[in-house]
C-alpha atoms as a PDB file:
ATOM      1  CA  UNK A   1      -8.466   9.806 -71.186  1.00  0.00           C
ATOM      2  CA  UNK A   2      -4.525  11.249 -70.694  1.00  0.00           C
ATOM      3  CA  UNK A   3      -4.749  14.816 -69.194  1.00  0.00           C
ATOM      4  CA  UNK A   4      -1.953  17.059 -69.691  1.00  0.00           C
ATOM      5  CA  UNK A   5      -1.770  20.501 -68.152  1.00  0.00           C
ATOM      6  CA  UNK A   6       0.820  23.598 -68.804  1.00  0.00           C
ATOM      7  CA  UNK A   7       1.510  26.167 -66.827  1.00  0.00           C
ATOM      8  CA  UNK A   8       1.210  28.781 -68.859  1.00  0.00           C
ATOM      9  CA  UNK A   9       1.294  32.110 -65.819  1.00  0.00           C
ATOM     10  CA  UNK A  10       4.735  32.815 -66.124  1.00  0.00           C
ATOM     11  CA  UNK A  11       5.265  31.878 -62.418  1.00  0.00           C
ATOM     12  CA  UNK A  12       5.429  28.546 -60.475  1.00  0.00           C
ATOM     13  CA  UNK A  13       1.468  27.089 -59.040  1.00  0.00           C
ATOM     14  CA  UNK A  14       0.881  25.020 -56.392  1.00  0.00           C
ATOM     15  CA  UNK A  15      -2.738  23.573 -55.920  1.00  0.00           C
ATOM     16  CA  UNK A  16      -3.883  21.628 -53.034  1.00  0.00           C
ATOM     17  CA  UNK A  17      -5.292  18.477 -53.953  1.00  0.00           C
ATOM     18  CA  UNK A  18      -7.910  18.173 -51.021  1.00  0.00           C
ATOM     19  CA  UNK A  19      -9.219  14.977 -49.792  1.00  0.00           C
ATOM     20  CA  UNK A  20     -13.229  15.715 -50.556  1.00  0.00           C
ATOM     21  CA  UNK A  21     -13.002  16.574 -53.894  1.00  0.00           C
ATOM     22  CA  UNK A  22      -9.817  14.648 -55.270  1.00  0.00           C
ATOM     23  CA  UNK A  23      -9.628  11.470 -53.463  1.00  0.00           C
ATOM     24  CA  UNK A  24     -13.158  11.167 -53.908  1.00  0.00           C
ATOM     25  CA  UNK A  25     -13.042  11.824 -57.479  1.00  0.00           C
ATOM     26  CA  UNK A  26      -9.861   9.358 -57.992  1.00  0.00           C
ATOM     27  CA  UNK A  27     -11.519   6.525 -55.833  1.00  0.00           C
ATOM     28  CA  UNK A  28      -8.737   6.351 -53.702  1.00  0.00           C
ATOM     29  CA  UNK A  29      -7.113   8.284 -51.144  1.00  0.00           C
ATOM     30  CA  UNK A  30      -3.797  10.069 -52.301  1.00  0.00           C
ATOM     31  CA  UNK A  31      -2.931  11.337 -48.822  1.00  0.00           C
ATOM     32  CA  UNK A  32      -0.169  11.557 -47.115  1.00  0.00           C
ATOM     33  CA  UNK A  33      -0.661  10.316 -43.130  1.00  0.00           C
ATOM     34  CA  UNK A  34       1.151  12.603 -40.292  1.00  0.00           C
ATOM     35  CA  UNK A  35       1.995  10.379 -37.736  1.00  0.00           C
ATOM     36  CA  UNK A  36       0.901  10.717 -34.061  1.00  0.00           C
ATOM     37  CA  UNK A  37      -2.048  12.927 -33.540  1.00  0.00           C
ATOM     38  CA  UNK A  38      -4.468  10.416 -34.522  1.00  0.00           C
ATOM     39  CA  UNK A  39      -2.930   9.572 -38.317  1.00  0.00           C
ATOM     40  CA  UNK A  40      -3.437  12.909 -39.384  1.00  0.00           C
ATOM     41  CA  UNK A  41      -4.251  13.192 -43.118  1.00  0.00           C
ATOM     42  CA  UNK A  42      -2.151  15.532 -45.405  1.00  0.00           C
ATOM     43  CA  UNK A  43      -3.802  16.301 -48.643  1.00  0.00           C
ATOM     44  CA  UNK A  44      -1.956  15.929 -51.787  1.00  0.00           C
ATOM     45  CA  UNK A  45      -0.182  18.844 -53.898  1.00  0.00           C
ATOM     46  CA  UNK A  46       0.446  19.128 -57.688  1.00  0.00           C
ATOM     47  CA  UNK A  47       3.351  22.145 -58.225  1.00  0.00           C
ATOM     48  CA  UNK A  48       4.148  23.478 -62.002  1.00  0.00           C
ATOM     49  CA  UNK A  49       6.560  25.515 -62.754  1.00  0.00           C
ATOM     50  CA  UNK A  50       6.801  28.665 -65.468  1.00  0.00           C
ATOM     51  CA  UNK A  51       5.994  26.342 -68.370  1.00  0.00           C
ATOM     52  CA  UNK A  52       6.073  23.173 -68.047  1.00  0.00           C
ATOM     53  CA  UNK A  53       4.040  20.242 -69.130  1.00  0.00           C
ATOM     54  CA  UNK A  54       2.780  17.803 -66.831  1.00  0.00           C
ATOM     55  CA  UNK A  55       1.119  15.132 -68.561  1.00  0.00           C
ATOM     56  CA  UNK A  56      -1.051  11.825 -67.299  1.00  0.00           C
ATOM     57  CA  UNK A  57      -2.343  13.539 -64.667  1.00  0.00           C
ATOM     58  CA  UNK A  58      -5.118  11.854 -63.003  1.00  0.00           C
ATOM     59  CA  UNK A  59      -8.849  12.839 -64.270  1.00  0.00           C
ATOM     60  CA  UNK A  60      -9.769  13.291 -60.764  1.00  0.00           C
ATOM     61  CA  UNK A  61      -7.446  16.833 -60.796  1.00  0.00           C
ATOM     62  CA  UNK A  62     -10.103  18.702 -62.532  1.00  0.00           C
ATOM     63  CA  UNK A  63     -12.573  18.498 -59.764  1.00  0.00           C
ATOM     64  CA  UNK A  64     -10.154  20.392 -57.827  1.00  0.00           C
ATOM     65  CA  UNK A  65     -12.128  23.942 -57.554  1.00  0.00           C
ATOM     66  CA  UNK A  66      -8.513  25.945 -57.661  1.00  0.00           C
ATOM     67  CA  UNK A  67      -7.295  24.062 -60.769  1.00  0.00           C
ATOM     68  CA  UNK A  68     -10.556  23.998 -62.607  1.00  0.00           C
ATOM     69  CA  UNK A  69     -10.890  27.964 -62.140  1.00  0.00           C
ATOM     70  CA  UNK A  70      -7.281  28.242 -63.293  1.00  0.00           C
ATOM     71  CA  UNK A  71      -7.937  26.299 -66.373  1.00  0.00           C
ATOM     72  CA  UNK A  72     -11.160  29.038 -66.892  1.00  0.00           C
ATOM     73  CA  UNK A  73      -8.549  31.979 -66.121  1.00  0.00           C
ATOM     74  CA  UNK A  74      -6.197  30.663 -68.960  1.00  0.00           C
ATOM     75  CA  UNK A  75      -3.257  30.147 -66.071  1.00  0.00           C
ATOM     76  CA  UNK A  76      -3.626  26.489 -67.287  1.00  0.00           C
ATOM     77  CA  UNK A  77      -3.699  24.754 -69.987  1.00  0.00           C
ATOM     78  CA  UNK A  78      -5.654  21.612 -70.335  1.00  0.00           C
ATOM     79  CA  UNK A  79      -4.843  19.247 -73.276  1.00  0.00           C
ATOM     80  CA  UNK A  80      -6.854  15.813 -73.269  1.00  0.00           C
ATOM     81  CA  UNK A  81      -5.498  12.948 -75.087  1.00  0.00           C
ATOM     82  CA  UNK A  82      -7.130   9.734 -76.154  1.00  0.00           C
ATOM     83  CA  UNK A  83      -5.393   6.910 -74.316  1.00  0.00           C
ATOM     84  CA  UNK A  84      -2.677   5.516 -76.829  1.00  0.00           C
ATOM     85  CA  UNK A  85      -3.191   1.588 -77.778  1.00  0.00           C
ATOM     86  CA  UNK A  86      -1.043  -1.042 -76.311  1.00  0.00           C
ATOM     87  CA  UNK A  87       1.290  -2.018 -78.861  1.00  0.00           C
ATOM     88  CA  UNK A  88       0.287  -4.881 -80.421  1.00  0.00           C
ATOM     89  CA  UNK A  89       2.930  -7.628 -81.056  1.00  0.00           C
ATOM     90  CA  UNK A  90       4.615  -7.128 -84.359  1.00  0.00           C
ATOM     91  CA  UNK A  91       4.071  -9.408 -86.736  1.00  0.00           C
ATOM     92  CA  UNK A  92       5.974 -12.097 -87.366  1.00  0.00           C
ATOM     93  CA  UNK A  93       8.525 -11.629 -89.929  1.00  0.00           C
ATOM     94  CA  UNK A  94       9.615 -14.242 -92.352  1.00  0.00           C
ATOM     95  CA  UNK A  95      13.740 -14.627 -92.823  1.00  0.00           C
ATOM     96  CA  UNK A  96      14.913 -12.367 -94.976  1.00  0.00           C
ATOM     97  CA  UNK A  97      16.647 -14.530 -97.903  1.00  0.00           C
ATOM     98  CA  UNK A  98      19.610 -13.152 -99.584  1.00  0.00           C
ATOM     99  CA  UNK A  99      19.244 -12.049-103.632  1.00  0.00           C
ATOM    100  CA  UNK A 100      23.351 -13.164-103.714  1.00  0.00           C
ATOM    101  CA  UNK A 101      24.407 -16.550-103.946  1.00  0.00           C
ATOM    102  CA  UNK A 102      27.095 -17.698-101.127  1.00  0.00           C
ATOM    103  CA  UNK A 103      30.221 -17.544-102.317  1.00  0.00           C
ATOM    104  CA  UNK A 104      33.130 -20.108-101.217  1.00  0.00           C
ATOM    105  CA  UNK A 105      35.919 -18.308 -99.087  1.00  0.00           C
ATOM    106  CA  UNK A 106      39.521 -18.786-100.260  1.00  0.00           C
ATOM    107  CA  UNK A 107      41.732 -21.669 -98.947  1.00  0.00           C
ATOM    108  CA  UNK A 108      37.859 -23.422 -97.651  1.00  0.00           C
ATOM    109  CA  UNK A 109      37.394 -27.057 -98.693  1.00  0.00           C
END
């Protein structure tokens, strides 16, 4: 399923996409690594600004407890979109044939 979410506050949002709930959710860590200090994992961030759309958004976003409260608040918008169909391979056209017959250019043999 395609998530698309809208800021719709009227200022820019930044939510912290933290380790235990959205790399969990997603299967896969999405953090950044600090280096020294022992690899030091930096959790993930999603920023919208005043209005706009982001859209394919990974599923995993809406177990983040700060986005899923701001989609209850109405601060943002949550559209869900059935995945759109490869395109299949078009099917094969036949040649178009002309309705005119060919005409012999001047001067030709």
């Amino acid at each position: 399923m395609s998530v698309t979410l809208t800021n719709a506050l009227g200022r820019l949002v930044t939510f912290l996409l933290p380790h235990e709930s959205y790399c969990v959710a997603r299967g896969e860590c999405a953090c950044g690594v600090q280096p020294g200090r022992g690899g030091r994992r930096l959790p993930s961030s999603l920023t919208l600004a005043t209005g706009v759309s982001l859209e394919d958004v990974p599923e995993a976003t809406l177990c983040v407890r700060a986005v899923a409260a701001a989609i209850r608040r109405g601060e943002v918008a949550l559209k869900r979109q059935a995945p759109t169909a490869p395109p299949s391979s078009p099917p094969s056209a036949a040649p178009e044939v002309s309705a005119r017959a060919s005409r012999k250019k001047r001067g030709a043999s």
